[in-house]
Protein backbone atom coordinates (compact mmCIF):
# COMPACT_ATOMS: atom_id res chain seq x y z
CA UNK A 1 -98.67 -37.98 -69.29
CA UNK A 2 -100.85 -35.16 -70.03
CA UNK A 3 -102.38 -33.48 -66.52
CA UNK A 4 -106.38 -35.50 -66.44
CA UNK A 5 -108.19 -32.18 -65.89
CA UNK A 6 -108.79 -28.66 -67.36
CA UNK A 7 -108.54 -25.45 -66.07
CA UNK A 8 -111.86 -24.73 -65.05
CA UNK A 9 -112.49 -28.94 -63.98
CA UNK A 10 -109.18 -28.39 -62.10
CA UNK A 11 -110.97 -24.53 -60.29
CA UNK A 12 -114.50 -26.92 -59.81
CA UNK A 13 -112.32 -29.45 -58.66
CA UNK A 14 -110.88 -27.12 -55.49
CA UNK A 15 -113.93 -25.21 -54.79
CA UNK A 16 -115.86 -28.65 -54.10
CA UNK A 17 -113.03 -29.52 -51.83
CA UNK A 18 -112.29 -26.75 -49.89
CA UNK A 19 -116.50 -26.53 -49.49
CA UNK A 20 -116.68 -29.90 -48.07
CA UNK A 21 -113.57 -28.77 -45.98
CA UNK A 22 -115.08 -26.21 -44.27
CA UNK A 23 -118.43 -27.56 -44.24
CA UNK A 24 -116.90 -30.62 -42.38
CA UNK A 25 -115.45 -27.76 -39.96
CA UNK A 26 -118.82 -26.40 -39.59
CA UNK A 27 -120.49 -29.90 -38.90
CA UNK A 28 -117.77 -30.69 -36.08
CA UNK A 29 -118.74 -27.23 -34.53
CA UNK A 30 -122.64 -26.79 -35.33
CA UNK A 31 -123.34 -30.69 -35.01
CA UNK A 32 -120.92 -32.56 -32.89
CA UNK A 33 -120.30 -29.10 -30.38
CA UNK A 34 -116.75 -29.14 -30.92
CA UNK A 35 -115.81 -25.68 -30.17
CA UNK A 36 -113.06 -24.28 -32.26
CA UNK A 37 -110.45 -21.90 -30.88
CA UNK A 38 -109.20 -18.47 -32.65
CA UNK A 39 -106.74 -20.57 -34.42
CA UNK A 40 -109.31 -23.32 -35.78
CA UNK A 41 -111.29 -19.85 -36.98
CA UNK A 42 -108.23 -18.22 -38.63
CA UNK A 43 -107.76 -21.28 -40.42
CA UNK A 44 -110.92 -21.17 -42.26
CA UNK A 45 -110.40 -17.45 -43.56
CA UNK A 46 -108.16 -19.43 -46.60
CA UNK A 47 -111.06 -21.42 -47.61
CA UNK A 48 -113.62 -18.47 -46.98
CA UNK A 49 -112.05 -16.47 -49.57
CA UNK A 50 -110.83 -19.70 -52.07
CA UNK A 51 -114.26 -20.81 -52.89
CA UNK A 52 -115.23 -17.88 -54.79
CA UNK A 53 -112.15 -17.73 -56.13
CA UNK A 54 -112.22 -20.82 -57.37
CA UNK A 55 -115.65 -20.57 -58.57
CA UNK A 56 -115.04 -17.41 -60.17
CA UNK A 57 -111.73 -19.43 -61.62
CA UNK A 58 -114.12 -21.41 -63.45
CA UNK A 59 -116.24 -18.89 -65.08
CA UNK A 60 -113.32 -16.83 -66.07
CA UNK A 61 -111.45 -16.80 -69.56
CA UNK A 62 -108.41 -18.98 -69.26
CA UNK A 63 -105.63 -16.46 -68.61
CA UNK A 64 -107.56 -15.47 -65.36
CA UNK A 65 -108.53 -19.09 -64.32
CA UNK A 66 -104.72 -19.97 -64.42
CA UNK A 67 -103.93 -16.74 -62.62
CA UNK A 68 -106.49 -18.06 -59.75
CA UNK A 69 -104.97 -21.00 -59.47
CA UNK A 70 -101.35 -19.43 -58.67
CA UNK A 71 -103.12 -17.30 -56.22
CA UNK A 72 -104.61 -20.70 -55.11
CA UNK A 73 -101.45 -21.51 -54.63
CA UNK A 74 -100.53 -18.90 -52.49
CA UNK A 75 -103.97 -19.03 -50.29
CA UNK A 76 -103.44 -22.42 -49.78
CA UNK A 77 -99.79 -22.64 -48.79
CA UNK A 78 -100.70 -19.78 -46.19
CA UNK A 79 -103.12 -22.00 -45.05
CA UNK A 80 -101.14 -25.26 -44.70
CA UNK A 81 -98.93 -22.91 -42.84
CA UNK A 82 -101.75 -21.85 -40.21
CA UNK A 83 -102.35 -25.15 -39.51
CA UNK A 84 -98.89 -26.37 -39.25
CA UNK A 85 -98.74 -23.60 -36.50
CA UNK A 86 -101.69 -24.63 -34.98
CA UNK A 87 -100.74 -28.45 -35.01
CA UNK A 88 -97.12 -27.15 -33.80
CA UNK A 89 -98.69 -25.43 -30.57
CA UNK A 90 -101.09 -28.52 -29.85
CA UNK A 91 -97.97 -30.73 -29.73
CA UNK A 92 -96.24 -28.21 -27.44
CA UNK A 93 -93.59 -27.34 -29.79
CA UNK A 94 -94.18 -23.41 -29.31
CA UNK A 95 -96.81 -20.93 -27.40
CA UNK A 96 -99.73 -20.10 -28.95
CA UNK A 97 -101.38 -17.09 -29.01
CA UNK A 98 -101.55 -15.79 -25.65
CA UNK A 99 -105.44 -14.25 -26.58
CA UNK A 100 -106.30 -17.88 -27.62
CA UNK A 101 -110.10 -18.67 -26.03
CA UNK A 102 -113.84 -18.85 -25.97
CA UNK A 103 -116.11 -15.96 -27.69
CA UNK A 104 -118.39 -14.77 -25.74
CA UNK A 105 -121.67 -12.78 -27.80
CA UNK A 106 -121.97 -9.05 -26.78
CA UNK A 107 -124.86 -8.56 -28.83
CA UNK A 108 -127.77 -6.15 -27.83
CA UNK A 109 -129.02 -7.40 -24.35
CA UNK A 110 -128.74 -6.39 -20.90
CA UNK A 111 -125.86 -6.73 -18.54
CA UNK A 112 -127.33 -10.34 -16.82
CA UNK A 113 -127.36 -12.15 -20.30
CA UNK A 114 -123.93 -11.31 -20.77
CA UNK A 115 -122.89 -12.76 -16.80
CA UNK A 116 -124.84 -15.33 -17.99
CA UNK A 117 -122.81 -16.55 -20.96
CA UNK A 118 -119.85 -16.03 -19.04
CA UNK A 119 -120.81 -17.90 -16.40
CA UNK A 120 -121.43 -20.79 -18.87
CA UNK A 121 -118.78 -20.17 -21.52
CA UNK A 122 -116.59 -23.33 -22.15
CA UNK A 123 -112.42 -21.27 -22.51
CA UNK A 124 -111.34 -23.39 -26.06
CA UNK A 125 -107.65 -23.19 -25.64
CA UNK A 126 -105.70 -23.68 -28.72
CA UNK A 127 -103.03 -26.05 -27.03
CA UNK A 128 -105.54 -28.92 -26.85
CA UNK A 129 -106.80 -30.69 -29.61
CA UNK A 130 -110.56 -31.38 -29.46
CA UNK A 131 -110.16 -34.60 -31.42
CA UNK A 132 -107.69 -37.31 -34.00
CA UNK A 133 -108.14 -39.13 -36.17
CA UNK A 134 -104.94 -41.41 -37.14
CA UNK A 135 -102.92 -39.16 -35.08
CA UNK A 136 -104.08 -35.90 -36.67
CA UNK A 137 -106.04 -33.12 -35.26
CA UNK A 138 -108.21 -31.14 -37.43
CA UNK A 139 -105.06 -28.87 -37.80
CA UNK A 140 -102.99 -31.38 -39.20
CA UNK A 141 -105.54 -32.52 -41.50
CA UNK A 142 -105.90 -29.12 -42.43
CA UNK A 143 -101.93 -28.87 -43.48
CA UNK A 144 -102.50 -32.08 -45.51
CA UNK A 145 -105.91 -30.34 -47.53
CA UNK A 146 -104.28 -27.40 -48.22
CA UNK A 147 -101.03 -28.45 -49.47
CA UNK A 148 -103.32 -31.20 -51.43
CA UNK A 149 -105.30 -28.05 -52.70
CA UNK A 150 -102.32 -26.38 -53.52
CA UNK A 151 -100.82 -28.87 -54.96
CA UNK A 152 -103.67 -29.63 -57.49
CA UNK A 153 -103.81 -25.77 -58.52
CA UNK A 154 -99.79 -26.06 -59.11
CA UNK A 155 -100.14 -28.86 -61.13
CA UNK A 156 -103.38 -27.32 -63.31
CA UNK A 157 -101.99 -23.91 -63.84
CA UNK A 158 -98.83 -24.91 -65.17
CA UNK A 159 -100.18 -27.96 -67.11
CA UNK A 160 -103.30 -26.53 -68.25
């Protein structure tokens, strides 16, 4: 059976899902004011840099499109890996990050803004997780996406 999509269908293919990945990310935070933790943050870093990649995948001649995919690859099985972490230390299998909490803005302002936002800064703490769905937190469903993502760029750049 011959692999359904192209190189560059196969780079469209992941840039479209890890947008709507992160954008989902984005919408929980900006939208629903879930609050994500350093680890939710460091887990979006993959995706931040595999759009353009995958974009730029697409535009590319083929030898460099497959390249992008193995480095796909890579990105994404580093980033099923974060959140496999991540999911480990909300299921109290092993510490966290012992720096794991809230950011607080030090932007230009004066000293009573900034005991102001402390005073009302929620602490995220990267043991809890803010919400499931079918068992999942957004870290596990992160391990799932990326390996899904990798998986796909696997498949396309040794197919393709």
């Amino acid at each position: 059976m011959r692999f359904p999509l192209n190189l560059r269908q196969a780079s469209l293919t992941i840039a479209l899902v890890a947008a709507a990945t992160v954008g989902g990310a984005l919408l929980f935070q900006h939208v629903w004011g879930y609050q994500p933790c350093k680890l939710c943050l460091q887990q979006r870093y993959p995706y931040y840099l595999g759009i353009p990649l995958a974009l730029a995948g697409a535009l590319l001649p083929r030898q460099w499109t497959r390249a992008g995919l193995y480095l796909m690859v890579l990105l994404f099985v580093a980033s099923a890996a974060l959140g496999a972490y991540h999911a480990g230390v909300e299921w109290g299998l092993w510490l966290g990050p012992s720096d794991c909490g809230g950011n607080v803005s030090t932007g230009p302002g004066n000293v009573g803004d900034l005991m102001s936002q402390l005073n009302s800064i929620r602490v995220v703490s990267c043991t809890e997780a803010a919400w499931r769905f079918l068992g999942l937190s957004l870290a596990g469903w992160n391990v799932l996406i990326s390996l899904g993502i990798a998986g796909l760029a696997w498949s396309a750049a040794r197919r393709g």
